[in-house]
PDB file of N, CA and C in Angstrom:
ATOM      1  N   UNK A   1     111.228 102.826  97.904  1.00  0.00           N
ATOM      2  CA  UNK A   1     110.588 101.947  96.957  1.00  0.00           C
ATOM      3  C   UNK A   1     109.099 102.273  96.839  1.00  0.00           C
ATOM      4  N   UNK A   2     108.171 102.697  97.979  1.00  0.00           N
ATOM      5  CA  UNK A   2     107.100 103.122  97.717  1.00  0.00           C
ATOM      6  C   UNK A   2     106.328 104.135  96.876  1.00  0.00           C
ATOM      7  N   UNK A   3     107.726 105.380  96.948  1.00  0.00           N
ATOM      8  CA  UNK A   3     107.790 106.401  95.992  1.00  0.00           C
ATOM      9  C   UNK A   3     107.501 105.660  94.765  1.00  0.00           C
ATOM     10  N   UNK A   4     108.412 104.751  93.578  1.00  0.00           N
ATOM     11  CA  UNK A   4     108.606 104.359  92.759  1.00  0.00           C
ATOM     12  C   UNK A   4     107.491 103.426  92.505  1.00  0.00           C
ATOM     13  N   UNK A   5     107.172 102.875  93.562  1.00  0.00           N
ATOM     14  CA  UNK A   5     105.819 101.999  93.390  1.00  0.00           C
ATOM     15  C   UNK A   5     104.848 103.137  92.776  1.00  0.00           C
ATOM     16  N   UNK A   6     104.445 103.558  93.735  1.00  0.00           N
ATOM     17  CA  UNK A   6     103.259 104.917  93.599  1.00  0.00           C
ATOM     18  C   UNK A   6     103.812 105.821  92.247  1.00  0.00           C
ATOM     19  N   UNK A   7     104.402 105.932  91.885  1.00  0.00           N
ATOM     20  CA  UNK A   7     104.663 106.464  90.474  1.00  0.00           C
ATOM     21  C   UNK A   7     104.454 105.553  89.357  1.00  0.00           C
ATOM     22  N   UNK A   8     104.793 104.730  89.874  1.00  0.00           N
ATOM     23  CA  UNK A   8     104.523 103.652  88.690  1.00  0.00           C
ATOM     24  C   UNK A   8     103.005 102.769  88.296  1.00  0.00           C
ATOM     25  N   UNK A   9     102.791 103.069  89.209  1.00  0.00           N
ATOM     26  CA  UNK A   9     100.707 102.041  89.138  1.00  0.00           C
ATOM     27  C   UNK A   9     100.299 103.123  88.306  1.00  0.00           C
ATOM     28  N   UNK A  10     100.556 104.049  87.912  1.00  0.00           N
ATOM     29  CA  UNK A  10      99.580 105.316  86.942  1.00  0.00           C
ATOM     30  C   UNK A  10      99.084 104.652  86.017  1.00  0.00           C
ATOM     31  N   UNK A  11     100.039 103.730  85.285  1.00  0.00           N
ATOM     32  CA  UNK A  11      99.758 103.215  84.216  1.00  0.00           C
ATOM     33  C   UNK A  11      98.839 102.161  83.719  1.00  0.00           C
ATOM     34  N   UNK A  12      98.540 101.360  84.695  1.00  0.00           N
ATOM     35  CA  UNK A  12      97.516 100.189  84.507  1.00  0.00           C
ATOM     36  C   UNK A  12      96.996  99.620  85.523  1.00  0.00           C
ATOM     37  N   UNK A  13      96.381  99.156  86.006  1.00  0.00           N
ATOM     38  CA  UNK A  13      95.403  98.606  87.065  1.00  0.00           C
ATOM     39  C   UNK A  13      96.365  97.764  88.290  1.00  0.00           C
ATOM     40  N   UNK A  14      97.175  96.726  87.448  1.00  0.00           N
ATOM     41  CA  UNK A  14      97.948  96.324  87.990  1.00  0.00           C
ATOM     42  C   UNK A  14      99.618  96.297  87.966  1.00  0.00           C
ATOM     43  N   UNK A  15     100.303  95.841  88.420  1.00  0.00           N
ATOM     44  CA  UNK A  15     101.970  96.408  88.291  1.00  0.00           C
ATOM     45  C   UNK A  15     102.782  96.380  87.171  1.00  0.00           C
ATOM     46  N   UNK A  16     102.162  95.240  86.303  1.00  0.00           N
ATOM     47  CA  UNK A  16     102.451  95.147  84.674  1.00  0.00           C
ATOM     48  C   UNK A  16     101.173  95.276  83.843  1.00  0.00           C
ATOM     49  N   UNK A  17     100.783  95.615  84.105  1.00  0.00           N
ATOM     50  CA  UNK A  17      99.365  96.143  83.265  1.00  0.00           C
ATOM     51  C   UNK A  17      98.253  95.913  83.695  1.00  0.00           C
ATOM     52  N   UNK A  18      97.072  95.113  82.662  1.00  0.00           N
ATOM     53  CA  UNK A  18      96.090  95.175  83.374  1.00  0.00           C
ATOM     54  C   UNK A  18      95.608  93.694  83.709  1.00  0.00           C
ATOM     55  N   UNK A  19      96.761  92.745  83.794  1.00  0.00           N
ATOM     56  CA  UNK A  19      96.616  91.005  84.235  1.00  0.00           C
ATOM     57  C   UNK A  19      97.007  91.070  85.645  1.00  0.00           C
ATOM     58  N   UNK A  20      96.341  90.500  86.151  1.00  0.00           N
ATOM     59  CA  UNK A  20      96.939  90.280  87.948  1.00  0.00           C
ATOM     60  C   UNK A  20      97.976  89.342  87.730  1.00  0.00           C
ATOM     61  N   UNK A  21      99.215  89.164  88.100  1.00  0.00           N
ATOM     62  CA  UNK A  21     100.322  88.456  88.078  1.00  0.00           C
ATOM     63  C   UNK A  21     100.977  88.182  89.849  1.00  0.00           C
ATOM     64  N   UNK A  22     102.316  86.962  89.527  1.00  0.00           N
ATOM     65  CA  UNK A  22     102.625  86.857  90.890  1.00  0.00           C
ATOM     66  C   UNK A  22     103.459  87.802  91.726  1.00  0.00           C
ATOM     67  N   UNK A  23     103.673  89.258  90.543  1.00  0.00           N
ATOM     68  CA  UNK A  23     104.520  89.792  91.640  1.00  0.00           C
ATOM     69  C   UNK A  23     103.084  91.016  92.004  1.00  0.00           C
ATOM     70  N   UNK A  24     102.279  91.028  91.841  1.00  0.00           N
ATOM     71  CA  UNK A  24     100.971  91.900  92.968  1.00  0.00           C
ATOM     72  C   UNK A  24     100.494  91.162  93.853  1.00  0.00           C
ATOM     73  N   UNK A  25     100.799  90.137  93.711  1.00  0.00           N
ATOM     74  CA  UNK A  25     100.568  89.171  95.270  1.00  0.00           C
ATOM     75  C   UNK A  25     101.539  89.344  96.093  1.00  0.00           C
ATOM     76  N   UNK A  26     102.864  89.222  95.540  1.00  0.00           N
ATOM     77  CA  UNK A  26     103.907  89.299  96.191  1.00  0.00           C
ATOM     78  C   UNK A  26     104.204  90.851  97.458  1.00  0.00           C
ATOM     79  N   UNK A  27     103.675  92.053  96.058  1.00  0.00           N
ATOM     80  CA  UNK A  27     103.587  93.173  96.439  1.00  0.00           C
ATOM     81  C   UNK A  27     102.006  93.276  97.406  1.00  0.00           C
ATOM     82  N   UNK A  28     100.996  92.701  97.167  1.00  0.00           N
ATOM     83  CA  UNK A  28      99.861  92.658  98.169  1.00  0.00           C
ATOM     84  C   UNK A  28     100.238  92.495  99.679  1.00  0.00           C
ATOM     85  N   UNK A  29     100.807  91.023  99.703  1.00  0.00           N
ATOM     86  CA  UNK A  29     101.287  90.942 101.448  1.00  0.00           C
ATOM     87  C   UNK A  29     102.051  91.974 101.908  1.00  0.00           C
ATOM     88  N   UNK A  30     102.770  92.502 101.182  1.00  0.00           N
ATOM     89  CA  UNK A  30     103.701  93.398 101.714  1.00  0.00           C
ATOM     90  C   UNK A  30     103.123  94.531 102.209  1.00  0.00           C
ATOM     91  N   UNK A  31     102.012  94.722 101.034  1.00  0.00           N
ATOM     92  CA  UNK A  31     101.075  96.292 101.576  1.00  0.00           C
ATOM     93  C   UNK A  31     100.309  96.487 102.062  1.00  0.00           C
ATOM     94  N   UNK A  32      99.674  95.073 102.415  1.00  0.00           N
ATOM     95  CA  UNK A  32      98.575  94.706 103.451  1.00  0.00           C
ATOM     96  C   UNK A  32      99.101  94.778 104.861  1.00  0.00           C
ATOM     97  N   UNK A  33     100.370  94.499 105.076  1.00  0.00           N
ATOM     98  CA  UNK A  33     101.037  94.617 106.504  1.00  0.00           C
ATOM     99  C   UNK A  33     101.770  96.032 106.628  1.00  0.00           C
ATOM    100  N   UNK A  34     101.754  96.401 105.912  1.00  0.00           N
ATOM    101  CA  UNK A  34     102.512  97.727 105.947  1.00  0.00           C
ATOM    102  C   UNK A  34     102.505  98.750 107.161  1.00  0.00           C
ATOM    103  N   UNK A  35     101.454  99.369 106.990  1.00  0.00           N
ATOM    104  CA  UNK A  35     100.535 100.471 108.322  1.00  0.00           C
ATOM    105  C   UNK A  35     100.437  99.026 109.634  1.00  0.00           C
ATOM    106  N   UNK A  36     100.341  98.250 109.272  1.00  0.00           N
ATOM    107  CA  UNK A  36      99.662  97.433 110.627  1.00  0.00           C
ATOM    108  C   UNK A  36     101.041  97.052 111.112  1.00  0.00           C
ATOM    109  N   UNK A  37     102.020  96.425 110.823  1.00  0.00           N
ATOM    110  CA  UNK A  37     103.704  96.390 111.279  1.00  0.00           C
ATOM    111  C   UNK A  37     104.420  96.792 110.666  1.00  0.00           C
ATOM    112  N   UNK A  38     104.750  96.866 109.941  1.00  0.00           N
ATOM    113  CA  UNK A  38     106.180  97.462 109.420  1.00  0.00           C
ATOM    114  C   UNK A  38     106.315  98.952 109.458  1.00  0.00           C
ATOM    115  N   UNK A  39     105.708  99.862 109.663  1.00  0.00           N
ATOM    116  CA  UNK A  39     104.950 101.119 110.052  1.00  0.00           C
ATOM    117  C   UNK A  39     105.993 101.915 111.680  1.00  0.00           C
ATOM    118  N   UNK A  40     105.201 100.888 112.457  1.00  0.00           N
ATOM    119  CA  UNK A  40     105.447 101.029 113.473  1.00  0.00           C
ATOM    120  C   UNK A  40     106.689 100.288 114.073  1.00  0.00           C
ATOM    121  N   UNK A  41     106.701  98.755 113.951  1.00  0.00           N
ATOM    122  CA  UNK A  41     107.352  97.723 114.615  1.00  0.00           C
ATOM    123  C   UNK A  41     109.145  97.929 113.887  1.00  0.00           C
ATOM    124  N   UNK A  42     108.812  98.191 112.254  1.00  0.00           N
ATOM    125  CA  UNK A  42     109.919  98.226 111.640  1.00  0.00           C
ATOM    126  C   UNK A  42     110.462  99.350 111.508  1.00  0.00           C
ATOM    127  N   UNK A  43     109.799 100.420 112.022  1.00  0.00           N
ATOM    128  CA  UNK A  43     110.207 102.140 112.209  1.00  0.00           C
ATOM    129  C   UNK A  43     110.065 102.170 110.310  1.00  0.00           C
ATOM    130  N   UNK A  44     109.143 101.760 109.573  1.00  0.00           N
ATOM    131  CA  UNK A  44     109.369 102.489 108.295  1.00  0.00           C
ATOM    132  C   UNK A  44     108.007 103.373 108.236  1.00  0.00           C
ATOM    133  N   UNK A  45     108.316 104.487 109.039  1.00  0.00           N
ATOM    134  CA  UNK A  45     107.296 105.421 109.256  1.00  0.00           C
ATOM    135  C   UNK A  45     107.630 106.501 108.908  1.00  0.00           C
ATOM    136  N   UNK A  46     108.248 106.551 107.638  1.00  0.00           N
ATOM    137  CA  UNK A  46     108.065 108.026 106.713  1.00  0.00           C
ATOM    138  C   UNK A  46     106.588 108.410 106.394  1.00  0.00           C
ATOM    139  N   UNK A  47     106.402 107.538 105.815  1.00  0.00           N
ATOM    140  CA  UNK A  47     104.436 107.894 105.368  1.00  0.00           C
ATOM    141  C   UNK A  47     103.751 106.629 105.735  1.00  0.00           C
ATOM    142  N   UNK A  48     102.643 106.948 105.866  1.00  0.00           N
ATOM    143  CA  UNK A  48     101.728 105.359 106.100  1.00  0.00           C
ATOM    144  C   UNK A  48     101.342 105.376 104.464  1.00  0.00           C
ATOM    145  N   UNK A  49     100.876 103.614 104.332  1.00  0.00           N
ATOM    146  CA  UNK A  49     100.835 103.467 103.346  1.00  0.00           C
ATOM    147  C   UNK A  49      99.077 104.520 102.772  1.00  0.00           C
ATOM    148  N   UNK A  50      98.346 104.989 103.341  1.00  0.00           N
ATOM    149  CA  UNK A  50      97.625 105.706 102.995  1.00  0.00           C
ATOM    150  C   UNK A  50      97.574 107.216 102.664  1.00  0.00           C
ATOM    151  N   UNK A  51      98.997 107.309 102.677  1.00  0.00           N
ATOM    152  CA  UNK A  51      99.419 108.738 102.111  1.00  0.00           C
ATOM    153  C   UNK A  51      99.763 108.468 100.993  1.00  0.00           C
ATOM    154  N   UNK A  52      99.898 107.595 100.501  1.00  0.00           N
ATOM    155  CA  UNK A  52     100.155 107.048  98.654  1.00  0.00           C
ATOM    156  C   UNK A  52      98.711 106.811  97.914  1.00  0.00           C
ATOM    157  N   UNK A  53      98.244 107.776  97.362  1.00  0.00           N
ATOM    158  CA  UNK A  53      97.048 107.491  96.697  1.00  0.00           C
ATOM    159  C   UNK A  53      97.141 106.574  95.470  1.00  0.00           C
ATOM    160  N   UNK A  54      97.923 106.466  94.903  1.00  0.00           N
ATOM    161  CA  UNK A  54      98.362 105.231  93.779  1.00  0.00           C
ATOM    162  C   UNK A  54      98.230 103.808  94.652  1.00  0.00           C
ATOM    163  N   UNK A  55      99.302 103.524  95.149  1.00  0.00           N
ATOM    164  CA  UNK A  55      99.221 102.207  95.956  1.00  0.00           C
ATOM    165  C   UNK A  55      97.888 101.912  97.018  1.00  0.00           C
ATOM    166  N   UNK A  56      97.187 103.353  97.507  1.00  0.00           N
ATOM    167  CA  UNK A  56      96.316 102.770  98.722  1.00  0.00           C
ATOM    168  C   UNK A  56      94.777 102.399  97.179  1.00  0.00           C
ATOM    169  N   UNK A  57      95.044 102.898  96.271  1.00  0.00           N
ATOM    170  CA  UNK A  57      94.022 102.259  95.042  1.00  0.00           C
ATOM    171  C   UNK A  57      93.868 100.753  94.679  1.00  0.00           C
ATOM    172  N   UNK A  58      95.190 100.729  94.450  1.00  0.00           N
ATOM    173  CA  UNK A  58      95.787  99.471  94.391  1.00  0.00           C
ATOM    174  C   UNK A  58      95.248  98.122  95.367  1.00  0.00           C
ATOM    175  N   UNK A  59      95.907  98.727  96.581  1.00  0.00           N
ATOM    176  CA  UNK A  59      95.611  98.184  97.314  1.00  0.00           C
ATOM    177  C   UNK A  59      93.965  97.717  97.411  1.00  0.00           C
ATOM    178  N   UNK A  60      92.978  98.407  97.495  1.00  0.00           N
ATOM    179  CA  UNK A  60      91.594  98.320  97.764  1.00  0.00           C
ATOM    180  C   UNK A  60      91.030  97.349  96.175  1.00  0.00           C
ATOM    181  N   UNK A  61      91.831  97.836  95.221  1.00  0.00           N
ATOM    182  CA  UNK A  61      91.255  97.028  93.660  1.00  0.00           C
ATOM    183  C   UNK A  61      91.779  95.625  94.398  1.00  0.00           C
ATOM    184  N   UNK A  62      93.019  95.218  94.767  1.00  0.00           N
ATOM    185  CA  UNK A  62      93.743  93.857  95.077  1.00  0.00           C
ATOM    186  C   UNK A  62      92.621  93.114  96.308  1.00  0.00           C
ATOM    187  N   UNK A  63      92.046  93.703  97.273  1.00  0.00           N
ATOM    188  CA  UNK A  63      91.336  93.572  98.450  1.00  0.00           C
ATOM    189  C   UNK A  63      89.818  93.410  97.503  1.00  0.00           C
ATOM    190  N   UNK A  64      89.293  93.938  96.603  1.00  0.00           N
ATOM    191  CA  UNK A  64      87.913  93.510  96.147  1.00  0.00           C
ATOM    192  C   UNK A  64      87.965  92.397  95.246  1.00  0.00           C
ATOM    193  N   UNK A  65      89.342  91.866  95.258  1.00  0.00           N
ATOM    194  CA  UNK A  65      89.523  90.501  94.044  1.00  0.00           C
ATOM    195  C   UNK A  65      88.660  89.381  94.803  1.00  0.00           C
ATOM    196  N   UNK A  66      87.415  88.482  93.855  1.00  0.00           N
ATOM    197  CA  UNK A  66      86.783  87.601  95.194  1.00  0.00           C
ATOM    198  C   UNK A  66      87.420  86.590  95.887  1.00  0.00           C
ATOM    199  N   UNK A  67      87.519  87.071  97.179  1.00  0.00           N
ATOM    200  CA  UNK A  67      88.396  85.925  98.084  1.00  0.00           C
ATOM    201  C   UNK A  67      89.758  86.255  98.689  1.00  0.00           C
ATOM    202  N   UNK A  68      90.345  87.828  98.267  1.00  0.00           N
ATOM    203  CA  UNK A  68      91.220  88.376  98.319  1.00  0.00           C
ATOM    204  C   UNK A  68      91.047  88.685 100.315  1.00  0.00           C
ATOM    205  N   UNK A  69      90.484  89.763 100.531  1.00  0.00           N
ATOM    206  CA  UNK A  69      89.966  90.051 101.280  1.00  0.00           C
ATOM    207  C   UNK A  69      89.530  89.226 102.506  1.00  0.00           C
ATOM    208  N   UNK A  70      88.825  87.939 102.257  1.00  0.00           N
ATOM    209  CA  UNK A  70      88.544  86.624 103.463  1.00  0.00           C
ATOM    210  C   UNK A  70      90.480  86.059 103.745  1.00  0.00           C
ATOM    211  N   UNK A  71      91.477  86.868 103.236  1.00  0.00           N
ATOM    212  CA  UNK A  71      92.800  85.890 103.771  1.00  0.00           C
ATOM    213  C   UNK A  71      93.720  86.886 104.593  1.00  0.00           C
ATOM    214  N   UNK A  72      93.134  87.763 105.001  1.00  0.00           N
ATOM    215  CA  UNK A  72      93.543  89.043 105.403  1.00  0.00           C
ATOM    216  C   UNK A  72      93.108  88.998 106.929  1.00  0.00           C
ATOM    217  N   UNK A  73      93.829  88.934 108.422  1.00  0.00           N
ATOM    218  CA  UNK A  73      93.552  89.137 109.686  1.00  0.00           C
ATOM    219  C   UNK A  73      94.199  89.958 110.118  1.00  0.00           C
ATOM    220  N   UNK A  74      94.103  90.909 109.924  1.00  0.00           N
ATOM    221  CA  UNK A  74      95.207  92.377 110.454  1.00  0.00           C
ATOM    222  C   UNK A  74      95.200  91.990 111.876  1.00  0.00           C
ATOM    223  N   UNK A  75      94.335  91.365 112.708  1.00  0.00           N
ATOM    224  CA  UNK A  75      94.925  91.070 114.595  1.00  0.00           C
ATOM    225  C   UNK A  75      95.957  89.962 114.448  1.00  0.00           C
ATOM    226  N   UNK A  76      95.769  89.089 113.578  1.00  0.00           N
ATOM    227  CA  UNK A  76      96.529  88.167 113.580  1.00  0.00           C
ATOM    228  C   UNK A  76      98.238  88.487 112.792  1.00  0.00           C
ATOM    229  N   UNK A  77      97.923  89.082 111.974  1.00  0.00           N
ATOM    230  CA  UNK A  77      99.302  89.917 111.707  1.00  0.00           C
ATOM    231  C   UNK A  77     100.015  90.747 112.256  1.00  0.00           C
ATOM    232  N   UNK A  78      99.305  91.620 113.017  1.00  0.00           N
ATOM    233  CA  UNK A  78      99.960  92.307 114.510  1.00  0.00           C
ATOM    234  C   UNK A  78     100.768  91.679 115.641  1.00  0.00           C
ATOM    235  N   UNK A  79      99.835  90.381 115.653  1.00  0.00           N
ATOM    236  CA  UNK A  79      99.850  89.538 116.727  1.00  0.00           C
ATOM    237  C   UNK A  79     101.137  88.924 117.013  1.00  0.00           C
ATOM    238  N   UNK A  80     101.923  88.483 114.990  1.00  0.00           N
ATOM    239  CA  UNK A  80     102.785  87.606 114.923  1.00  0.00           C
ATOM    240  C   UNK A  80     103.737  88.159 114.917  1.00  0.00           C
ATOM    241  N   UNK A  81     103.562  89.678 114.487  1.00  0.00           N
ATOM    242  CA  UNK A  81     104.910  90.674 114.086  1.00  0.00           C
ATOM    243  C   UNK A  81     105.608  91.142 115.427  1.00  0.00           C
ATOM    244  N   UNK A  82     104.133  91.771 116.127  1.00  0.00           N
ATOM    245  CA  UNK A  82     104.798  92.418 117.791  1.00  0.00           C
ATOM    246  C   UNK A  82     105.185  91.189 118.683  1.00  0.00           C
ATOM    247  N   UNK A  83     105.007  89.734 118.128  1.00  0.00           N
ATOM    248  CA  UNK A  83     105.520  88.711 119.246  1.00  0.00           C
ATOM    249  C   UNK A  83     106.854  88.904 118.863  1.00  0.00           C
ATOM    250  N   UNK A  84     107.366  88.972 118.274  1.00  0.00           N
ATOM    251  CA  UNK A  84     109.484  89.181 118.381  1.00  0.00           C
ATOM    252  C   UNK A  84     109.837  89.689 119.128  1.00  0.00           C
ATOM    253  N   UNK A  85     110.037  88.640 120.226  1.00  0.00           N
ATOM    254  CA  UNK A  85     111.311  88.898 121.377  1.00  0.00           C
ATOM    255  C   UNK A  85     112.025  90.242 120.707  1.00  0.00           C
ATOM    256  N   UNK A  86     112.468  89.991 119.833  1.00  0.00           N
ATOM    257  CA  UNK A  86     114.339  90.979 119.639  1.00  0.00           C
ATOM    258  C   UNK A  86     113.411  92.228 119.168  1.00  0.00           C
ATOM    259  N   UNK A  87     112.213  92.447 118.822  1.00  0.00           N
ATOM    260  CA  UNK A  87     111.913  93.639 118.322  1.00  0.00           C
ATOM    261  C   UNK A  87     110.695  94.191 119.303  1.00  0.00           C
ATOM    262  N   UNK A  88     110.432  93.801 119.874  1.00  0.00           N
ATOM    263  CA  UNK A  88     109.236  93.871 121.223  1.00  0.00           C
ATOM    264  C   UNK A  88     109.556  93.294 122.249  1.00  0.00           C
ATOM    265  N   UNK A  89     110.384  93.322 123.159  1.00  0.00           N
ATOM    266  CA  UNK A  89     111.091  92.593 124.266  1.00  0.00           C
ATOM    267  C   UNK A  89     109.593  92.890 125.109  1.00  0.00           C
ATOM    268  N   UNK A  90     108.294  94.090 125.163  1.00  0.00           N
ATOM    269  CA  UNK A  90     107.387  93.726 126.142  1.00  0.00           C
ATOM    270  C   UNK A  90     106.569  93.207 125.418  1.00  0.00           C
ATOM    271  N   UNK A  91     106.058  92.768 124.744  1.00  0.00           N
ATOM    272  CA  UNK A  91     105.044  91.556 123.560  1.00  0.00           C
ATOM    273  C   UNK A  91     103.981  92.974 123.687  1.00  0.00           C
ATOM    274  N   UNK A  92     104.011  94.058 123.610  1.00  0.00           N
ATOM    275  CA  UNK A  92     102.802  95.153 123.880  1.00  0.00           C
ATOM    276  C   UNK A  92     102.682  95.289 122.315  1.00  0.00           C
ATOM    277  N   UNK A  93     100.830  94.779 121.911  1.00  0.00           N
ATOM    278  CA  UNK A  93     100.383  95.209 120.704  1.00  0.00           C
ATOM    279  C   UNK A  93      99.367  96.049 120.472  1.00  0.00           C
ATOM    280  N   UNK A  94      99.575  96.739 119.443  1.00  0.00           N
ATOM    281  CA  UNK A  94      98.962  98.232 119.705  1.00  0.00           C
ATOM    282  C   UNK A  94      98.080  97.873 119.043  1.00  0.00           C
ATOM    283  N   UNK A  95      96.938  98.643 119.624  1.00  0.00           N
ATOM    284  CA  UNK A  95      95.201  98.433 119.320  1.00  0.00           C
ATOM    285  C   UNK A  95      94.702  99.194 117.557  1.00  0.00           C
ATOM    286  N   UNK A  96      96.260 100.328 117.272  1.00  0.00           N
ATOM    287  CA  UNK A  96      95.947 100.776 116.001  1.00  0.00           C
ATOM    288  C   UNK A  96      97.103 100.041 114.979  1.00  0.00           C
ATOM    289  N   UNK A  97      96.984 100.545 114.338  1.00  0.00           N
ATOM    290  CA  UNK A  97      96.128 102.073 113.254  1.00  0.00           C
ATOM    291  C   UNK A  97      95.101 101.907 113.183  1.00  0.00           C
ATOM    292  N   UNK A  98      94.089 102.197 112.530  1.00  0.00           N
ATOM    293  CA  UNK A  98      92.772 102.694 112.302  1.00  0.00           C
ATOM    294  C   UNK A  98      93.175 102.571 110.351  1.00  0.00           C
ATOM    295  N   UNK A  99      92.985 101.208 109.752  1.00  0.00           N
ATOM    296  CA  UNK A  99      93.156 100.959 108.743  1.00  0.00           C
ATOM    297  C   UNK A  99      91.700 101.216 107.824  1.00  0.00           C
ATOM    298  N   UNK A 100      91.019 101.632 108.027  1.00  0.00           N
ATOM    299  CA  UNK A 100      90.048 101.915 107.574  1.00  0.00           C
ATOM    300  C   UNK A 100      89.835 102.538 106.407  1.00  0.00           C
ATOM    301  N   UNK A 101      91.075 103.519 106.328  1.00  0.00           N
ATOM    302  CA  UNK A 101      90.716 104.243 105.100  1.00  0.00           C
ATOM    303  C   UNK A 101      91.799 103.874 103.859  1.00  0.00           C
ATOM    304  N   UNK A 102      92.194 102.448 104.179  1.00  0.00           N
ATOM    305  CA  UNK A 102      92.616 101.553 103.293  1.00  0.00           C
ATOM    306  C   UNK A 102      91.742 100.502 102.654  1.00  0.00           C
ATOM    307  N   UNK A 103      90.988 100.399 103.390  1.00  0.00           N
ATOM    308  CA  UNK A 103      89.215  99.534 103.292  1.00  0.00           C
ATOM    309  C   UNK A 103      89.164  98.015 104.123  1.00  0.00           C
ATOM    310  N   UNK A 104      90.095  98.270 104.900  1.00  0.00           N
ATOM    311  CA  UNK A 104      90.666  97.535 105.573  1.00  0.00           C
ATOM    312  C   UNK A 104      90.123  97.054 107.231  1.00  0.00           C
TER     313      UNK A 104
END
């Protein structure tokens, strides 16, 4: 799906053009946690999301929206993902990625 994502933002700023709507929010949380759990925790570690230059754009335009950015705790999203018993039986949370060059 990321493929298809990243092929598809060519066209306008946002996922249906150039209005922010509820499914780039929808798609925001998803890509905001991406590299930080689902990456690692969920084994969807074909690419990090910063090997998609379409979506990691995206991403950073969605992150400079004002106020976008202050709802975002990448420790605290780590925090909640690596606590699952059934998927982290040792609660061990990893000090990376190094989200940075997501603007993150």
């Amino acid at each position: 799906m990321l493929d298809e994502l990243e092929a598809g933002l060519t066209a306008g700023a946002f996922l249906l053009g150039d209005r922010l709507t509820e499914a780039d929010i929808r798609l925001f949380v998803t890509l905001v946690r991406f590299d930080a759990a689902y990456h690692g925790l969920f084994k969807c570690n074909l690419r990090r999301l910063a090997e998609y230059p379409n979506l990691s754009t995206y991403l950073k335009r969605l992150l400079d929206i004002p106020g976008v950015r202050d709802t975002v705790h990448i420790d605290h999203i780590k925090k909640g993902y690596y606590s699952i018993k059934s998927l982290n039986p040792n609660g061990i949370v990893p000090n990376g990625p190094d989200l940075s060059d997501l603007g993150l």
